[in-house]
C-alpha atoms as a PDB file:
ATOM      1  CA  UNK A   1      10.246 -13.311 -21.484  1.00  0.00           C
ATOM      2  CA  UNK A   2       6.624 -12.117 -20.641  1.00  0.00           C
ATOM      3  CA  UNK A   3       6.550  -9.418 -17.644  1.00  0.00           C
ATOM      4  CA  UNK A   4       3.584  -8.080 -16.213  1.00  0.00           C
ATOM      5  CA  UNK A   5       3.949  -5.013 -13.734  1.00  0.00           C
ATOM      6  CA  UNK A   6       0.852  -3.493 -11.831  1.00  0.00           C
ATOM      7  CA  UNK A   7       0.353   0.031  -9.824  1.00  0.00           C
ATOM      8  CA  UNK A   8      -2.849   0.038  -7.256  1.00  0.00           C
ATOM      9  CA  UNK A   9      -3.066   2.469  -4.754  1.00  0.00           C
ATOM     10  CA  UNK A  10      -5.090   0.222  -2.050  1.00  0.00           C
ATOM     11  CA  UNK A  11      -5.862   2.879   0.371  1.00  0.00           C
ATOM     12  CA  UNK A  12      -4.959   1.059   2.817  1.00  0.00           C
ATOM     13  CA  UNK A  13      -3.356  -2.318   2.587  1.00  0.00           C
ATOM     14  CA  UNK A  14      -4.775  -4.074   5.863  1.00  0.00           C
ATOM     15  CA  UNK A  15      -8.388  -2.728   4.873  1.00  0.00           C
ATOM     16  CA  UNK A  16      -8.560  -4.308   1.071  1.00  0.00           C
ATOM     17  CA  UNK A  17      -5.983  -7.058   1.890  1.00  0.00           C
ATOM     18  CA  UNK A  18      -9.096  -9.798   0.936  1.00  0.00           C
ATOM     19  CA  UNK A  19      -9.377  -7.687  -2.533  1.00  0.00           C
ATOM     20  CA  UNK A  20      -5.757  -7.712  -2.810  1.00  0.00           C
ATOM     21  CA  UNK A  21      -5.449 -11.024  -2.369  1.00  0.00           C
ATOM     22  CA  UNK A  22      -7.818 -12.386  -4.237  1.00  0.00           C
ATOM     23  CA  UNK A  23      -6.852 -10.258  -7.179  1.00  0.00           C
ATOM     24  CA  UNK A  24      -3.114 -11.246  -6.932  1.00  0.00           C
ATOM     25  CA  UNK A  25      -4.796 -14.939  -7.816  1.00  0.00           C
ATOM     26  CA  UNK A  26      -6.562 -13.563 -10.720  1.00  0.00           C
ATOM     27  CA  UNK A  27      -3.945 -11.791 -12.283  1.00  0.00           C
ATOM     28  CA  UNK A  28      -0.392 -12.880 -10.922  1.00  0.00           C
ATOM     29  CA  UNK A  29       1.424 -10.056 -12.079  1.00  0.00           C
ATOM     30  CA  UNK A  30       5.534 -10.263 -11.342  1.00  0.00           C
ATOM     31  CA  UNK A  31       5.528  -7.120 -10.024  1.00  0.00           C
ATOM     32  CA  UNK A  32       3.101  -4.447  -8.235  1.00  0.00           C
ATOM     33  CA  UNK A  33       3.280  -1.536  -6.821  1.00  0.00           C
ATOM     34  CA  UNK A  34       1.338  -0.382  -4.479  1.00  0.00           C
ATOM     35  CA  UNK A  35       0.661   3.465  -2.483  1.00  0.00           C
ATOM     36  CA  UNK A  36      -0.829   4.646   0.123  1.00  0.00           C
ATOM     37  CA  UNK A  37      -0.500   1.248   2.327  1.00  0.00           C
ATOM     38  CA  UNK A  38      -1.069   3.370   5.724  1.00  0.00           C
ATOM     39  CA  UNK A  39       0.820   1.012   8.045  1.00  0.00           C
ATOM     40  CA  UNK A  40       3.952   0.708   9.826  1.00  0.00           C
ATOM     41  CA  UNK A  41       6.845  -1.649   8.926  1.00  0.00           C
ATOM     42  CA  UNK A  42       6.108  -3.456  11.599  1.00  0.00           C
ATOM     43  CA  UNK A  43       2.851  -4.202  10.801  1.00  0.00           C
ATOM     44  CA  UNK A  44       2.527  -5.085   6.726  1.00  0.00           C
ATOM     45  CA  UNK A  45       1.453  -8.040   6.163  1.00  0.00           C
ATOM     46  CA  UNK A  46       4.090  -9.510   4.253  1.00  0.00           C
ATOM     47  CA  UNK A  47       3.493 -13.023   5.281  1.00  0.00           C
ATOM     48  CA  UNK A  48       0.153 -12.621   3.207  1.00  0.00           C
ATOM     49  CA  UNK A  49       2.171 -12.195  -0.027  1.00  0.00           C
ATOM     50  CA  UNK A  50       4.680 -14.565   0.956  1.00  0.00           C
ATOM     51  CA  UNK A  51       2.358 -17.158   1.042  1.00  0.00           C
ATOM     52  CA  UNK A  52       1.029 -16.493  -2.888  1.00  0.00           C
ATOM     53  CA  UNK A  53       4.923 -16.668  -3.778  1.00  0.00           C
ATOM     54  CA  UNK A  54       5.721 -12.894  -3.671  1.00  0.00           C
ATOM     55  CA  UNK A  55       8.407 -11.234  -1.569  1.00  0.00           C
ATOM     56  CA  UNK A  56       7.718  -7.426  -0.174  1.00  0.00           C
ATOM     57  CA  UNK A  57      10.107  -4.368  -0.239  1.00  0.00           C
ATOM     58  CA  UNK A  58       8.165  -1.370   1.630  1.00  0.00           C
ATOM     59  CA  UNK A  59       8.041   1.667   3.454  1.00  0.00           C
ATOM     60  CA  UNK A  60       5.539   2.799   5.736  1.00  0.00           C
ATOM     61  CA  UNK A  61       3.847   4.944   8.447  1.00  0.00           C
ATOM     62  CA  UNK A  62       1.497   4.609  10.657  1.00  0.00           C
ATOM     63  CA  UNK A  63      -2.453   5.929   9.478  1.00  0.00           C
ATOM     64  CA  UNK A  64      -1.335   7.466   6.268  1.00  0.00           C
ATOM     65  CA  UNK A  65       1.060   7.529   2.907  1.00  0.00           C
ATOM     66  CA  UNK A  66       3.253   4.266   2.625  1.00  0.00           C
ATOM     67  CA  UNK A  67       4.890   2.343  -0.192  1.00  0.00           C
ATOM     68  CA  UNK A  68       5.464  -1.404  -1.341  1.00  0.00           C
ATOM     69  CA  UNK A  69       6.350  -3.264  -3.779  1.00  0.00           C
ATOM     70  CA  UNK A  70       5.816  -7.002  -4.339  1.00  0.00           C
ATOM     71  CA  UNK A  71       7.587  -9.409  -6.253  1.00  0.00           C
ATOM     72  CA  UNK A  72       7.480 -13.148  -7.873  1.00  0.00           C
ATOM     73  CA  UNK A  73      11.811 -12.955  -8.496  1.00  0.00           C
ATOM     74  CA  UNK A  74      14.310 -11.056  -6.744  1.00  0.00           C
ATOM     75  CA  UNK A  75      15.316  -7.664  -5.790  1.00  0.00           C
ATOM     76  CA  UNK A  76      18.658  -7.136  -6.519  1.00  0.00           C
ATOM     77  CA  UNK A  77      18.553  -3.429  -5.036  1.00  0.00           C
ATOM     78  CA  UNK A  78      16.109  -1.569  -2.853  1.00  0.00           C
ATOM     79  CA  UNK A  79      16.282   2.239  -2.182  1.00  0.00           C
ATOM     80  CA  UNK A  80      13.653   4.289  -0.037  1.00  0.00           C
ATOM     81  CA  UNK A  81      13.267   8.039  -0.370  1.00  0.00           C
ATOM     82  CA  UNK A  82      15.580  10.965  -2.154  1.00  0.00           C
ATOM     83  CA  UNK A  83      18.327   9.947   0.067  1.00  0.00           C
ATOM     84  CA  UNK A  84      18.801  13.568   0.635  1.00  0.00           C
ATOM     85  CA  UNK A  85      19.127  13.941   4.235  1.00  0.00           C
ATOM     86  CA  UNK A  86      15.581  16.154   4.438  1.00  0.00           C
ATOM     87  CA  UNK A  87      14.505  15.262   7.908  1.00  0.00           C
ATOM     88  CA  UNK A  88      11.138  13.481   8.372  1.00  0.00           C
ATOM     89  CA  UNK A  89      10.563  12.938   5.008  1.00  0.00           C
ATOM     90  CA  UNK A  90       7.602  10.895   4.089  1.00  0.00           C
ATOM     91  CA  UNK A  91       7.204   7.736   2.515  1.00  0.00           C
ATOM     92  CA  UNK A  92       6.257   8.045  -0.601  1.00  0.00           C
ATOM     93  CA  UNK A  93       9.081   6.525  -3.019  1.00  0.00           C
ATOM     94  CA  UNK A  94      10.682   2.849  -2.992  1.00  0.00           C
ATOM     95  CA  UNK A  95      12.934   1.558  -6.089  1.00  0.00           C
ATOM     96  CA  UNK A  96      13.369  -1.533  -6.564  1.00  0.00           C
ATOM     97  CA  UNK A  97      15.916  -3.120  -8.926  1.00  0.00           C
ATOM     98  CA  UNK A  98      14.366  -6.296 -10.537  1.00  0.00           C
ATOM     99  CA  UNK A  99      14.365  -7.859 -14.094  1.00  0.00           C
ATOM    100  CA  UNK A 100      17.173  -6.101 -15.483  1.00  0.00           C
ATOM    101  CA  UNK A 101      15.913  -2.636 -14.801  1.00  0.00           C
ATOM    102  CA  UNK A 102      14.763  -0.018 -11.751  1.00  0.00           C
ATOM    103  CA  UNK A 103      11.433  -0.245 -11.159  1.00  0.00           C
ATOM    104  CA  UNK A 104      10.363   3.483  -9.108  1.00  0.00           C
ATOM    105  CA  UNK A 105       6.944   3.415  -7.322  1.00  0.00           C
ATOM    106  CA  UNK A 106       5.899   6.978  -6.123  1.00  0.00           C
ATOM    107  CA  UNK A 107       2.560   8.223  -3.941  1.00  0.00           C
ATOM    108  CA  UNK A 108       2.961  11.649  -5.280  1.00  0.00           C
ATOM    109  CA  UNK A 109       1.312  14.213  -2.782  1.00  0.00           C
ATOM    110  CA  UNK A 110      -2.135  15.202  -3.676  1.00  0.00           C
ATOM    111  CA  UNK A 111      -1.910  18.638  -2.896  1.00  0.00           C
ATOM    112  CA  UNK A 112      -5.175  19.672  -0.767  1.00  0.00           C
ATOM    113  CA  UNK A 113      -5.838  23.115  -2.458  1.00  0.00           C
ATOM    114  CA  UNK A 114      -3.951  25.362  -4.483  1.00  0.00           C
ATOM    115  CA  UNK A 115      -3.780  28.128  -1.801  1.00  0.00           C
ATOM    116  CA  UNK A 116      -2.340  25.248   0.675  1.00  0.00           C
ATOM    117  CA  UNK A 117       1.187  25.333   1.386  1.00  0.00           C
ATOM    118  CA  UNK A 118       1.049  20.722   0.236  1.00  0.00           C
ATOM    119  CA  UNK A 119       0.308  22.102  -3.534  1.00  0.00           C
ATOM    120  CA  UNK A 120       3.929  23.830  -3.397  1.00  0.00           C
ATOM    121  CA  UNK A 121       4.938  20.663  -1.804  1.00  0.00           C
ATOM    122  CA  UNK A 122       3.846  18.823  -4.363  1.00  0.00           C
ATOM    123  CA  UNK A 123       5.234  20.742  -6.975  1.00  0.00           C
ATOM    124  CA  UNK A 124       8.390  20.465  -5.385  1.00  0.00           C
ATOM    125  CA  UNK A 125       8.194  16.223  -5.477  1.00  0.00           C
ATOM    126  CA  UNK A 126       8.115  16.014  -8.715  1.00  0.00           C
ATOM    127  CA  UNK A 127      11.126  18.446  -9.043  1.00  0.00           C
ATOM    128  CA  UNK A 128      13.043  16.399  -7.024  1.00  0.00           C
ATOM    129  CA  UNK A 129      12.048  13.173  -8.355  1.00  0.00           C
ATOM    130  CA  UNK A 130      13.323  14.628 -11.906  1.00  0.00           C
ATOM    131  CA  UNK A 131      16.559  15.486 -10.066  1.00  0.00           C
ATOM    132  CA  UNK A 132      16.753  12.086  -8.631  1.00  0.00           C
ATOM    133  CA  UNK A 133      16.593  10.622 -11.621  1.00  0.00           C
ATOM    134  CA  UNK A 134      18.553  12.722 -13.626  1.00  0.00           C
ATOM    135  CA  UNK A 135      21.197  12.199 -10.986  1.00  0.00           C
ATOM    136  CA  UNK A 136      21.167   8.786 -10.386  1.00  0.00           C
ATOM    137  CA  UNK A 137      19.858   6.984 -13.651  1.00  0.00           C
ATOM    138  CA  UNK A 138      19.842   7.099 -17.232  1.00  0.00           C
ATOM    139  CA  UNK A 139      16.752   7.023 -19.719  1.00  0.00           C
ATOM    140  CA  UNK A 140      19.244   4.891 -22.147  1.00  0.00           C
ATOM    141  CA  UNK A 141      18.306   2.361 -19.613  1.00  0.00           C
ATOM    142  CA  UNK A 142      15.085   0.332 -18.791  1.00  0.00           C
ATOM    143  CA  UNK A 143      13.310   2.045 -15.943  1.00  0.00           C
ATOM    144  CA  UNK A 144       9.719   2.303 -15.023  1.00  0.00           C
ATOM    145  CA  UNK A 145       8.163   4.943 -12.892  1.00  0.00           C
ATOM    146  CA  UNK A 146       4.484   3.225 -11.275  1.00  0.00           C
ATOM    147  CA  UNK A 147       2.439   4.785  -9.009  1.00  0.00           C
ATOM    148  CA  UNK A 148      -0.012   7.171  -8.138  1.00  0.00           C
ATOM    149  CA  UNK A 149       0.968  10.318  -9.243  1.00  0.00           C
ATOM    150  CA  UNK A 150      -2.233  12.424  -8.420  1.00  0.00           C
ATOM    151  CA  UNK A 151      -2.024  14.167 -11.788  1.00  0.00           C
ATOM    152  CA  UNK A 152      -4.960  13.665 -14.388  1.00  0.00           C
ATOM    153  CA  UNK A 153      -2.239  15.100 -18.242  1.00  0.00           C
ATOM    154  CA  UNK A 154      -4.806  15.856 -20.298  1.00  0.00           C
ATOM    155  CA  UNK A 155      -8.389  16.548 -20.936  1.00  0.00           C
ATOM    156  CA  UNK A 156      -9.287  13.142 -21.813  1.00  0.00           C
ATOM    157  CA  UNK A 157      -8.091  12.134 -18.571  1.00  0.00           C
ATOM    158  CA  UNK A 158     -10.893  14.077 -16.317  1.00  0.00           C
ATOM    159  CA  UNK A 159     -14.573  13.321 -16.835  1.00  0.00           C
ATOM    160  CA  UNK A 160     -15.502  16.989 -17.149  1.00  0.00           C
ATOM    161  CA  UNK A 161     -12.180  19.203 -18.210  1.00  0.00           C
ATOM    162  CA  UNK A 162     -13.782  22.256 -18.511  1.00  0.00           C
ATOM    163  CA  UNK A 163     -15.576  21.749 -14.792  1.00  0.00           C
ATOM    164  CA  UNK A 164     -11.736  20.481 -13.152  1.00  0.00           C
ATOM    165  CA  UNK A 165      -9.780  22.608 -14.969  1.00  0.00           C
ATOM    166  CA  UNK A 166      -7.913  24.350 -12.102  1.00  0.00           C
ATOM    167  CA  UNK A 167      -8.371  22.038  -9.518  1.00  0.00           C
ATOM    168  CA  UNK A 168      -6.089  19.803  -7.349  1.00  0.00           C
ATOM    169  CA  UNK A 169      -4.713  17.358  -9.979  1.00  0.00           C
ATOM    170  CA  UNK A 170      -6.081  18.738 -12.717  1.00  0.00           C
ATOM    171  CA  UNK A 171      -3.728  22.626 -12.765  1.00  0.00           C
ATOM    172  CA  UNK A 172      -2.078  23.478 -15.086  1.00  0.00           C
ATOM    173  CA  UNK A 173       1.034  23.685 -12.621  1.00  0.00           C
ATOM    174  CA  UNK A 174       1.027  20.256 -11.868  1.00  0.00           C
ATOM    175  CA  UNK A 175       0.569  19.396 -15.570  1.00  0.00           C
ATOM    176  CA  UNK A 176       3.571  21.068 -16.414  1.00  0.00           C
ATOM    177  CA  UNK A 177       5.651  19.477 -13.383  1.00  0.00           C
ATOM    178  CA  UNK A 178       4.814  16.010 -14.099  1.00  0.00           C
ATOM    179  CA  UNK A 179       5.680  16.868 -18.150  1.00  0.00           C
ATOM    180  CA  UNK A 180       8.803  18.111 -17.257  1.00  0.00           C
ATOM    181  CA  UNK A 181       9.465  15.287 -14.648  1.00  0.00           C
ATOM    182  CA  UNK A 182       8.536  12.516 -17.633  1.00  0.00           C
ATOM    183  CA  UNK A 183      10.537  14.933 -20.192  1.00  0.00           C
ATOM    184  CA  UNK A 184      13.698  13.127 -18.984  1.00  0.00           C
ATOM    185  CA  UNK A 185      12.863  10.141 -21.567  1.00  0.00           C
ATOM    186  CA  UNK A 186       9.259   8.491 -20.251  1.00  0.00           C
ATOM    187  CA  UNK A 187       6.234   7.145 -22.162  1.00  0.00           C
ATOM    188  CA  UNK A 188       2.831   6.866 -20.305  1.00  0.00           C
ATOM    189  CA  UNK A 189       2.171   2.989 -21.432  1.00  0.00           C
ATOM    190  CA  UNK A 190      -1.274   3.620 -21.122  1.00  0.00           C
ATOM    191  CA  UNK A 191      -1.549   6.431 -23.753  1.00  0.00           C
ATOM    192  CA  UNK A 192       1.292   4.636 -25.713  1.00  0.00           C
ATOM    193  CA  UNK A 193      -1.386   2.152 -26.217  1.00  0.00           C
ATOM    194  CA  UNK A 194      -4.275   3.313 -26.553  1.00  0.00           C
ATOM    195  CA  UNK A 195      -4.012   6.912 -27.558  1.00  0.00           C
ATOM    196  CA  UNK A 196      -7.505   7.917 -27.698  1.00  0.00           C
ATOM    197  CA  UNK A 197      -9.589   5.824 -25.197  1.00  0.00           C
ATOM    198  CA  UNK A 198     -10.784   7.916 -22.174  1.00  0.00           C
ATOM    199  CA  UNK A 199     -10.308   5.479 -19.536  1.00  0.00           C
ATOM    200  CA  UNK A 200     -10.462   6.901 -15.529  1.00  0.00           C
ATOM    201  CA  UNK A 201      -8.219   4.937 -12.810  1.00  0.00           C
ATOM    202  CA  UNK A 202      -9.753   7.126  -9.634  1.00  0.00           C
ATOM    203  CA  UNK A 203     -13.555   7.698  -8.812  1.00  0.00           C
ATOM    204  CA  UNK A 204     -13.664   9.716  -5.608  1.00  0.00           C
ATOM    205  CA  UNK A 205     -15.805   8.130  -2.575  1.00  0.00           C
ATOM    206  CA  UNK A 206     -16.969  11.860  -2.176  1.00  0.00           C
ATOM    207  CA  UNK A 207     -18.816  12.663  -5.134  1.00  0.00           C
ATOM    208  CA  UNK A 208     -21.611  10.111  -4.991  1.00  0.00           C
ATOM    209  CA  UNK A 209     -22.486   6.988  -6.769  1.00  0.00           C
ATOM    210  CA  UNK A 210     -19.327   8.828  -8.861  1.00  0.00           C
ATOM    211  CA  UNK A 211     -18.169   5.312  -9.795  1.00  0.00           C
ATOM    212  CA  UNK A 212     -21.585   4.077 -11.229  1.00  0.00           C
ATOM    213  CA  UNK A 213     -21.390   7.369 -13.371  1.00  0.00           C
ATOM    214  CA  UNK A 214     -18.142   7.047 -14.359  1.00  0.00           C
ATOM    215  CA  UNK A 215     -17.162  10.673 -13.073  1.00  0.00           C
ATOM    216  CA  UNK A 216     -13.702   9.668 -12.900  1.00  0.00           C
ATOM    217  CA  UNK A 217     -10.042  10.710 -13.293  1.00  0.00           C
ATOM    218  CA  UNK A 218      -6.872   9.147 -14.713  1.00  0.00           C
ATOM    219  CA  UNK A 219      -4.260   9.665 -12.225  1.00  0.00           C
ATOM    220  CA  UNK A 220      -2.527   6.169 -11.459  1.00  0.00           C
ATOM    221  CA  UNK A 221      -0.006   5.790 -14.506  1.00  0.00           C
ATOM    222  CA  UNK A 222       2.816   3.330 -15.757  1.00  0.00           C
ATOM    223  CA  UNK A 223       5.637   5.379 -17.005  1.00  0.00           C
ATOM    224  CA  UNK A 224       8.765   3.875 -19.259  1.00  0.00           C
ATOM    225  CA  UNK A 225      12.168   4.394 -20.341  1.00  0.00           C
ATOM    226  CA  UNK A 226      12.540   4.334 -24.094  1.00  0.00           C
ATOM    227  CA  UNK A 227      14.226   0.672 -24.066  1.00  0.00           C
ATOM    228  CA  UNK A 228      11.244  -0.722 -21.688  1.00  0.00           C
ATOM    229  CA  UNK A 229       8.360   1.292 -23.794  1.00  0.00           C
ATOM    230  CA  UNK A 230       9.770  -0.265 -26.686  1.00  0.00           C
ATOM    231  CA  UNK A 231       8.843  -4.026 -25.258  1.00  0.00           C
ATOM    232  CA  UNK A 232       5.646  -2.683 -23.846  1.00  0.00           C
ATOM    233  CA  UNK A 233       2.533  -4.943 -25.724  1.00  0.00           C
ATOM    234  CA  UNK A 234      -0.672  -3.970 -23.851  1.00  0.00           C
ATOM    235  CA  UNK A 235      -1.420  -1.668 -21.195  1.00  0.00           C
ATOM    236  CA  UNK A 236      -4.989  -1.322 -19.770  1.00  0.00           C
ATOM    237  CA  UNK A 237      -6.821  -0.507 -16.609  1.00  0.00           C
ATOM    238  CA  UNK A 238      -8.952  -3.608 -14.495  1.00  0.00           C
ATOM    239  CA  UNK A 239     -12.328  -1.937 -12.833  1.00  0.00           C
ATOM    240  CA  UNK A 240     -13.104  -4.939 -11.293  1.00  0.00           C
ATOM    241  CA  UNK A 241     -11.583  -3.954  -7.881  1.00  0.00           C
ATOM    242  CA  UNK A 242     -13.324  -0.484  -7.779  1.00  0.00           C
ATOM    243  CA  UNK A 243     -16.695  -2.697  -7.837  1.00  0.00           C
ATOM    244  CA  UNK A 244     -16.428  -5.126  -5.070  1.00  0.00           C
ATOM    245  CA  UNK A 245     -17.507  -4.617  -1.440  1.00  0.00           C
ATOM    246  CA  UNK A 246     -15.696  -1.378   0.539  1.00  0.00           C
ATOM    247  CA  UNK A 247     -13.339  -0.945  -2.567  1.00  0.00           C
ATOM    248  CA  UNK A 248     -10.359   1.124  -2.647  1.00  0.00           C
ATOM    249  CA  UNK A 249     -11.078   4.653  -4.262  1.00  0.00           C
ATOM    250  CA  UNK A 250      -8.696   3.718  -7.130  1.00  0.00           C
ATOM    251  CA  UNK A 251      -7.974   0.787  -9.025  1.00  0.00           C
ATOM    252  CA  UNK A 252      -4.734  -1.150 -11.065  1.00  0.00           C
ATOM    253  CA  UNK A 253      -3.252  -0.229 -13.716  1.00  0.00           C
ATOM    254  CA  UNK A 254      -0.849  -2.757 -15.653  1.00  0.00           C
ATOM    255  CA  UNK A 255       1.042  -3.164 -18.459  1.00  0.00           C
ATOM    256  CA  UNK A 256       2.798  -6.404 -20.332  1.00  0.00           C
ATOM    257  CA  UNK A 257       5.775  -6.722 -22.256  1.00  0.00           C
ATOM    258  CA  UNK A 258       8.105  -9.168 -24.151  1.00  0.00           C
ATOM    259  CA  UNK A 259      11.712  -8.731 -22.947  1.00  0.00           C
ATOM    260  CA  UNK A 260      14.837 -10.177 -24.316  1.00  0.00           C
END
C-alpha cells in the first residue's frame, strides 16, 4: 500500500482555503496535517474537504493557533491536547489513529523572544510532548509526529546560521528540546532522505521579498517511528504554495511510503 501524509501550516485555513483546495486536487495526499487554522470549531470548513472525499478531525480557536487533520479513510481514534487537566490549554496537538498507526500533528509555540516568558513555554511543550509519548505510546510502533514545530536542527536548516544562531527557533535550547523530544525513537523523513540538501519550509512575510531570495528556514518537519521510517520512500518539500497569490508564510511538507 502507497501512503502519502502532508504537514502545511496554512496560517489560517479560511484565508488560503482556495490554495488549499486546489492543492488537495494536485496532490491528493491520504492524510494532512495542518496548524495554525485560526478558527473556531464551529466555523472550519469541513464541508470543503468533505466534498474532495476527505473527512476532518480538528481543534480550534478563534483568531489564532488551531489544529486539523484531514483524511481520505477513517479515524479509528482521535485525541486533542495532553489530556492533563492544565486549564485553558491551547490547541496545538490532535492525534489521530489512521492506517495502522498514530498519526500526532503539533503547532509547537514559537516562542516570541528568549527573554519572553512563551520561550520557557515552549521549552516546556516539547517536554511534555516527550512525556506524552513516552507515556502513552511506544516507538516499537508506527507513529508519525507532523507539524510545525518552529525549530530550524541544524545549520543547514537556516539560510544564514551564523546570523540566527541564537534566535527564536534557531537556540540552542530549543535544539536540544526538540533532540531530546525525537530521542524517544524518531527520524526526520526529510533528512532521512536527503541528508545533505538545504531545503527551507518557512520564508517570513517580514523580511522582504525573503521568499524570492530564498532567506528561509526549515521548521515544518515529518517525524517517524523506526517501523514507519523504515517504509518511508521519498520525502520532499512543494514551493508551489509559497508562490501563489496572498500565500501562507510556510509551505507542505510530505513524505510517501510503501506499507505492508
Amino acid at each position: 500500500m502507497r501512503l502519502k501524509v502532508a504537514t502545511f501550516n496554512v496560517n489560517g485555513v479560511r484565508a488560503r482555503l482556495g490554495i488549499l483546495l486546489e492543492w488537495l486536487r494536485e496532490q491528493s495526499p491520504d492524510l494532512l496535517c495542518l496548524q495554525e487554522t485560526k478558527v473556531q470549531d464551529q466555523d472550519f470548513p469541513a464541508g470543503d474537504f468533505a466534498a474532495l472525499g476527505y473527512q476532518a478531525a480538528f481543534w480550534g480557536q478563534k483568531s489564532y493557533n488551531g489544529v486539523a487533520v484531514l483524511g481520505q479513510g477513517a479515524f479509528e481514534e482521535v485525541r486533542k491536547g495532553f489530556g492533563d487537566g492544565q486549564p485553558n490549554e491551547e490547541a496545538r496537538l490532535i492525534a489521530v489513529r489512521a492506517y495502522g498507526m498514530w498519526v500526532v500533528n503539533t503547532y509547537v509555540p514559537q516562542g516570541r523572544d528568549v527573554a519572553d516568558p512563551a520561550f520557557q513555554a515552549k521549552l516546556a511543550f516539547f517536554a511534555s510532548l516527550e512525556s506524552w509519548l513516552r507515556a502513552g505510546f511506544s516507538p516499537e510502533r508506527p507513529l508519525l509526529w507532523l507539524g510545525d514545530l518552529n525549530v530550524a536542527p541544524a545549520a543547514a536548516d537556516v539560510f544564514d546560521s551564523k546570523r540566527m544562531e541564537g534566535q527564536v527557533c534557531f537556540h540552542p535550547a530549543e535544539r536540544e528540546a526538540l533532540a531530546r523530544t525525537a530521542a524517544w525513537g524518531l527520524t526526520d523523513l526529510y533528512r532521512l532522505r536527503h541528508p545533505e540538501t538545504k531545503q527551507f519550509t518557512f520564508w517570513d512575510y517580514r523580511l522582504p521579498k525573503s521568499f524570492a531570495r530564498d532567506l528561509g528556514w526549515r521548521i515544518d518537519h515529518i517525524l517517524a517511528s523506526a517501523p514507519i521510517a523504515a517504509a518511508c520512500v521519498d520525502a520532499w518539500v512543494d514551493v508551489g504554495p509559497r508562490g501563489r497569490k496572498k500565500p501562507s508564510d510556510h509551505t507542505p511538507v510530505l513524505a510517501e511510503f510503501d506499507l505492508p
